[in-house]
Protein backbone atom coordinates (compact mmCIF):
# COMPACT_ATOMS: atom_id res chain seq x y z
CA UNK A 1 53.20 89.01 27.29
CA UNK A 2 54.45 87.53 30.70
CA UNK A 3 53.75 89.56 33.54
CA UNK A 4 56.92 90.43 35.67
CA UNK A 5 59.74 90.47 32.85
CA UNK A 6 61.74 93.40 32.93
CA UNK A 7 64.34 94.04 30.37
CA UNK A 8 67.27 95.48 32.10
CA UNK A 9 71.51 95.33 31.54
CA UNK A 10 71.54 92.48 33.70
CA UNK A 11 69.39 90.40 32.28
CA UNK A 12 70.94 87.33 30.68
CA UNK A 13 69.60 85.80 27.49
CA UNK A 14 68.09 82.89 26.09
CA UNK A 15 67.89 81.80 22.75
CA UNK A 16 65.66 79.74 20.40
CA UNK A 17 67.41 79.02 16.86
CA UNK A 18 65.29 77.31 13.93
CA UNK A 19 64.32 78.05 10.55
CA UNK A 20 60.80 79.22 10.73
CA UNK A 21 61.10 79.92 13.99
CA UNK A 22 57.33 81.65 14.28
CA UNK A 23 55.57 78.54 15.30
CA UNK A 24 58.20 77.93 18.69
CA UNK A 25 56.27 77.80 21.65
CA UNK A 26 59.11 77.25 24.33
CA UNK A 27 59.62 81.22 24.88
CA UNK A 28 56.42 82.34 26.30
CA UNK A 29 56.21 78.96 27.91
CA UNK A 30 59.71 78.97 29.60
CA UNK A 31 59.77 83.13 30.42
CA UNK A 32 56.34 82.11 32.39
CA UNK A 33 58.62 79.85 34.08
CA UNK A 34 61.76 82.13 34.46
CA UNK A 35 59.37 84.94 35.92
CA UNK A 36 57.92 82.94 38.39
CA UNK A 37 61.31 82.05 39.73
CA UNK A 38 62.76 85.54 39.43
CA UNK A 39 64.94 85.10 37.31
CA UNK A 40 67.14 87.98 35.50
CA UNK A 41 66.76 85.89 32.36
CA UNK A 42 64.56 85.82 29.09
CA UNK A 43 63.96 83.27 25.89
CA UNK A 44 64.29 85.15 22.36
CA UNK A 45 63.74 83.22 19.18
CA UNK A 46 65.87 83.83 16.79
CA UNK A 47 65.44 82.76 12.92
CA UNK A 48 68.07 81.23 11.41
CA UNK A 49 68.54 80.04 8.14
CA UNK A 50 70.52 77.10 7.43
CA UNK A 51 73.52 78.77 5.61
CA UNK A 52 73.55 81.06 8.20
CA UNK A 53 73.89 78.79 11.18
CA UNK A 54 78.14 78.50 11.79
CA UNK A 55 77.90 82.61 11.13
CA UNK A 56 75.62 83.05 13.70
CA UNK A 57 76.93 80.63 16.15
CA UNK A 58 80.27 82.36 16.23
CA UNK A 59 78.07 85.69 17.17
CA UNK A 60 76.24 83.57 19.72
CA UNK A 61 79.40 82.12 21.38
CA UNK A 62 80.55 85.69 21.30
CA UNK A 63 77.90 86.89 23.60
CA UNK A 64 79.17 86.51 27.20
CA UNK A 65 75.17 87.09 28.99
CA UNK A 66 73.91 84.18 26.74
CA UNK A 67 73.01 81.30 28.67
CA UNK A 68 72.42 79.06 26.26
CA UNK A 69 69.19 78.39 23.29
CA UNK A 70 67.13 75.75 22.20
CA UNK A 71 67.28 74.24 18.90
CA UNK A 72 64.74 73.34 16.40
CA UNK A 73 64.51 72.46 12.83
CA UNK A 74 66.03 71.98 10.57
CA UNK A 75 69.46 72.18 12.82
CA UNK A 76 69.07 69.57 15.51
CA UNK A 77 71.69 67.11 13.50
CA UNK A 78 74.04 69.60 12.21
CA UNK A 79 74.53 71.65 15.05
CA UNK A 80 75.84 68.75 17.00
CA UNK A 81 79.10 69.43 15.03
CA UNK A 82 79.00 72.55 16.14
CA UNK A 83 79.00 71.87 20.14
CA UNK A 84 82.38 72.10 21.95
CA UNK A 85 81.05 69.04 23.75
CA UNK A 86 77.65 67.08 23.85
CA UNK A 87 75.83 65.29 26.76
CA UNK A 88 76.02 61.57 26.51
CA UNK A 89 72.48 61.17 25.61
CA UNK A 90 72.45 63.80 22.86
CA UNK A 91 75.68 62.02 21.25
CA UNK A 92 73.67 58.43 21.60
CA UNK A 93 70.76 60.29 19.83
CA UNK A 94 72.49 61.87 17.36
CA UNK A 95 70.66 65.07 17.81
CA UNK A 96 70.35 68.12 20.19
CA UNK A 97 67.68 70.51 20.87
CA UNK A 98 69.26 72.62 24.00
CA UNK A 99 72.75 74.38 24.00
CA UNK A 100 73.67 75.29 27.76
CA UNK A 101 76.70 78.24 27.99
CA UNK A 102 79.09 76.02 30.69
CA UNK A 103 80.80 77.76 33.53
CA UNK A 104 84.06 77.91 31.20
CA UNK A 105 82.05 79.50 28.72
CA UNK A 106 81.57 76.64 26.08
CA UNK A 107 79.15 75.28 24.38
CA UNK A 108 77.81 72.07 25.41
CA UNK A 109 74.57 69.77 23.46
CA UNK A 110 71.87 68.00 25.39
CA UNK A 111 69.15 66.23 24.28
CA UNK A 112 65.53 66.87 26.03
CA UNK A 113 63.38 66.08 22.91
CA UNK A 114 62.59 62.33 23.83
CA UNK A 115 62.01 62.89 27.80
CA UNK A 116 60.18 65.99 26.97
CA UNK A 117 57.42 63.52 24.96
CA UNK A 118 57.45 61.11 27.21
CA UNK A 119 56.36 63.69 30.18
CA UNK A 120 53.75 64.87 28.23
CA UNK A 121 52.08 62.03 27.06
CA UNK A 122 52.04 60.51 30.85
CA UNK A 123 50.57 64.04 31.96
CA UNK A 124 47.82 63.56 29.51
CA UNK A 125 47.59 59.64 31.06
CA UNK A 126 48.32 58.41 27.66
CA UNK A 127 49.30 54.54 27.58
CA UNK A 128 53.14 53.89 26.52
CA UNK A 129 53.90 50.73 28.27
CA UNK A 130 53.55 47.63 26.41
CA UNK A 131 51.88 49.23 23.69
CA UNK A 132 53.44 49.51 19.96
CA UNK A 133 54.24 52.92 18.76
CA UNK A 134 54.89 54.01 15.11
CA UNK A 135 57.20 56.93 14.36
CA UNK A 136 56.62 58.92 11.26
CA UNK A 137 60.16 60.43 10.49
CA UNK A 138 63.73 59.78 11.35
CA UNK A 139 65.47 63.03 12.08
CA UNK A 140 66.47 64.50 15.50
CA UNK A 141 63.24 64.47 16.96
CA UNK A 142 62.54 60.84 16.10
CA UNK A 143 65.35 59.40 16.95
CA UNK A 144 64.67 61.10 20.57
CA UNK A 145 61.67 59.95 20.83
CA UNK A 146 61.78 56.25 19.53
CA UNK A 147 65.39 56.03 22.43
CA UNK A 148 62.57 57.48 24.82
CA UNK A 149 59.51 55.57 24.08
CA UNK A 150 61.37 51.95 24.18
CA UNK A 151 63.16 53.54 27.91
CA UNK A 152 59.50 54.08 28.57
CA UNK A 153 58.86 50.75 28.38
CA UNK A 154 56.99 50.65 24.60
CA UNK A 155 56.62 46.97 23.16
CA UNK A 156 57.82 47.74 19.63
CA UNK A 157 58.71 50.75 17.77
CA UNK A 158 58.02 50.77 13.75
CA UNK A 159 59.98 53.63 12.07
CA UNK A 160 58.73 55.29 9.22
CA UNK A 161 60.58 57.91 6.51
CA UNK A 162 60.43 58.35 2.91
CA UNK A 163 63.83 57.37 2.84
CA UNK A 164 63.87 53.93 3.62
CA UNK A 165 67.53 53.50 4.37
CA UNK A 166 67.02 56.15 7.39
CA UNK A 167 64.49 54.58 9.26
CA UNK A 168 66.69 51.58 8.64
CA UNK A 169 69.48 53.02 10.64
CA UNK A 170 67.46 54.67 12.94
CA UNK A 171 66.64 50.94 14.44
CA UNK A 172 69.29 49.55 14.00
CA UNK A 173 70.77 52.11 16.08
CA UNK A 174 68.33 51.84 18.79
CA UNK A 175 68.32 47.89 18.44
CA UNK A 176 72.57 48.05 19.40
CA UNK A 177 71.77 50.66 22.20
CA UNK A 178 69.77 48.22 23.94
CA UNK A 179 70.39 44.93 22.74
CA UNK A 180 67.15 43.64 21.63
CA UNK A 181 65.03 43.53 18.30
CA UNK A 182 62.36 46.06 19.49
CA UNK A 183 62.76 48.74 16.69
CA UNK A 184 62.28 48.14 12.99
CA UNK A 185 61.42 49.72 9.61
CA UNK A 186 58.05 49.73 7.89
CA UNK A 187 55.50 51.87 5.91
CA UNK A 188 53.39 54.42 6.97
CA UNK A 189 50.21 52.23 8.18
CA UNK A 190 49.35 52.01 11.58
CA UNK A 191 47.82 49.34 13.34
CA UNK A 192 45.21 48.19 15.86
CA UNK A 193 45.78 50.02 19.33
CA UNK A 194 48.89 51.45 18.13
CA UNK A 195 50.30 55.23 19.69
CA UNK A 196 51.05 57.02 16.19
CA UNK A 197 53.08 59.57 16.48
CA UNK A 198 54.37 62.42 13.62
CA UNK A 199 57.78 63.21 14.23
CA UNK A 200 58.46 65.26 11.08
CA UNK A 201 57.90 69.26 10.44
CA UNK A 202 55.10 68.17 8.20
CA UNK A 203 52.00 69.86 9.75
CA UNK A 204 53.29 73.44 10.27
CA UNK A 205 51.61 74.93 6.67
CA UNK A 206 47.97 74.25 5.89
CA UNK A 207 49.46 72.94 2.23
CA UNK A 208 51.50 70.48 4.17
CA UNK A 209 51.77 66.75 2.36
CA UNK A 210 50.17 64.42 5.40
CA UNK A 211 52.93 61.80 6.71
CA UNK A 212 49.99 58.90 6.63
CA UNK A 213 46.41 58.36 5.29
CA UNK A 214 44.17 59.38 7.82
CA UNK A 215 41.57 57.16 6.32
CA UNK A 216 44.07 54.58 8.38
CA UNK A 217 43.52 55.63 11.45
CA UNK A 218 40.58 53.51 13.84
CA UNK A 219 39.24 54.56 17.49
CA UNK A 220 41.39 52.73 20.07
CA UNK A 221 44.80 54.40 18.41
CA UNK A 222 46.31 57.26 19.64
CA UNK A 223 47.90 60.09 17.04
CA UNK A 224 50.40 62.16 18.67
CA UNK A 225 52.26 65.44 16.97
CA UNK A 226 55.30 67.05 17.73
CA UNK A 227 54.29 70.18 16.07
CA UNK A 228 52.64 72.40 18.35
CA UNK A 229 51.95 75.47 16.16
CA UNK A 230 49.02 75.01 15.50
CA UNK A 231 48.32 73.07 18.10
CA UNK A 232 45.96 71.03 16.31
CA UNK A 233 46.93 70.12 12.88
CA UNK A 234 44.93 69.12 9.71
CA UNK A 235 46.19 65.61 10.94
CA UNK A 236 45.34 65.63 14.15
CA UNK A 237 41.71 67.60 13.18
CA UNK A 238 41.31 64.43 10.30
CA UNK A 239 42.28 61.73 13.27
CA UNK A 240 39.90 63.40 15.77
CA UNK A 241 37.18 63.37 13.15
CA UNK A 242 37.64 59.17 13.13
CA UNK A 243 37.08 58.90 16.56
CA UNK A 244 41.25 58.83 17.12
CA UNK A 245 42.38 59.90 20.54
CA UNK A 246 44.68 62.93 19.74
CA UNK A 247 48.11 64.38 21.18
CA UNK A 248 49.06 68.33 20.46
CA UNK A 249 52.65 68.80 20.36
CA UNK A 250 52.27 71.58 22.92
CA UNK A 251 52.33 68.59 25.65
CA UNK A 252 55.62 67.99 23.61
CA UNK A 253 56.96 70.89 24.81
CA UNK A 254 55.34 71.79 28.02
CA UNK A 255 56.72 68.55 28.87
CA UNK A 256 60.13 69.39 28.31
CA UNK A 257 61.00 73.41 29.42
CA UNK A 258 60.94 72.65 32.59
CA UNK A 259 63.58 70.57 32.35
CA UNK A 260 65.47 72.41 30.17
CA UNK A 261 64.67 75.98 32.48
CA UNK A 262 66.37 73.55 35.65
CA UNK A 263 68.51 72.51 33.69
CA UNK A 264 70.01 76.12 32.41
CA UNK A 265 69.32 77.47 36.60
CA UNK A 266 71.86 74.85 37.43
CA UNK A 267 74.37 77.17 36.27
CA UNK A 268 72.63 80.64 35.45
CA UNK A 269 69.33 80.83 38.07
């Protein structure tokens, strides 16, 4: 519970949409922030099954005091369709994870996954430049994330996904977006020094299949999660048991609402 939120006819809203949806942090995070400002305006989550998600856009576009929501898996690719327009970094991603209400009332996609990450990892003091990263996954998240890490200055960025044609694209795209071979595919096995990072949803059940062999990882490496319920993860627990330096994915995200809560108050505060 956030001290100083008041639920009143005024107050605008703020969604979260994702399928689960128990494990998002970014309400109680971002109403801390929205409080503090005094803000008329409160984050919901809101679960949302993938069948369901044109149905209950409609309803949300339908909802004049809705500022906007944040968007998690599994609908940070298809809801890009969706969007009556998308920010030029979301479209070069290929992914959004924050809808913002514009002043004409549409819907418009940004992208604050990748600069979220980033932010975190530097508040932590966590090395990115010249250092090689390797991404486990390829969907939204990932492909924020590997765009952010080479912008950070990372030396290389190795992609891996069980679908080997993904993580493919995934460099090639960001290979054409900044002209230089700095992204490529390979497996799942991380190397000396290198900042490890598990972009998939794999992590959120206890039953979860790990993304790597843990047994792989060596003190000196650095395995970050996006996942930040629970905010340590079997993986993370199994990496910090080797002497790993570990990353919760609640850096992830603390690293990232306050740019998304300026960015909604640039219309709505």
């Amino acid at each position: 519970m956030v001290e100083g939120i008041q639920i009143r006819g005024t107050t605008r809203l703020m969604g979260i949409i994702g399928d689960p949806i128990a494990q998002a942090k970014t309400p109680g995070t971002i109403n801390t922030i929205f409080a503090s400002r005094g803000l008329d305006i409160v984050c919901v989550p809101l679960q949302v099954p993938v069948e369901e998600l044109e149905a209950v856009w409609a309803g949300l576009k339908g909802m004049p005091n809705l500022v906007g929501f944040g968007v998690t898996v599994p609908h940070k690719q298809s809801a890009l369709e969706l969007c009556d327009s998308i920010d030029p970094l979301a479209k070069r991603v290929g992914a959004i994870n924050v809808v913002r209400r514009e002043r004409d009332g549409s819907f418009r996609g940004y992208q604050f996954d990748g600069k979220g990450f980033v932010a975190g990892l530097r508040a932590e003091g966590i090395v990115i430049e010249h250092r090689d990263a390797l991404v486990l996954g390829a969907g939204g998240a990932a492909m924020a994330i590997a765009f952010a890490l080479v912008e950070a200055g990372a030396e290389t960025i190795t992609i891996s996904n069980r679908t080997l044609q993904k993580a493919q694209a995934l460099a090639e795209t960001v290979n054409a977006d900044f002209g230089k071979l700095v992204a490529k595919a390979g497996k799942p096995e991380p190397t000396t020094g290198q900042l490890v990072i598990n972009a998939t949803s794999l992590g959120l059940n206890d039953d979860d299949a790990l993304p790597l062999d843990p047994g792989l990882l060596r003190p000196g490496m650095t395995m970050a999660e996006v996942i930040a319920q629970p905010e340590t993860t079997r993986l993370l627990s199994e990496a910090a048991g080797r002497g790993v330096e570990i990353h919760s994915g609640i850096h992830m995200i603390k690293g990232q609402v306050g740019l998304i809560a300026r960015h909604i108050c640039e219309i709505w505060g």
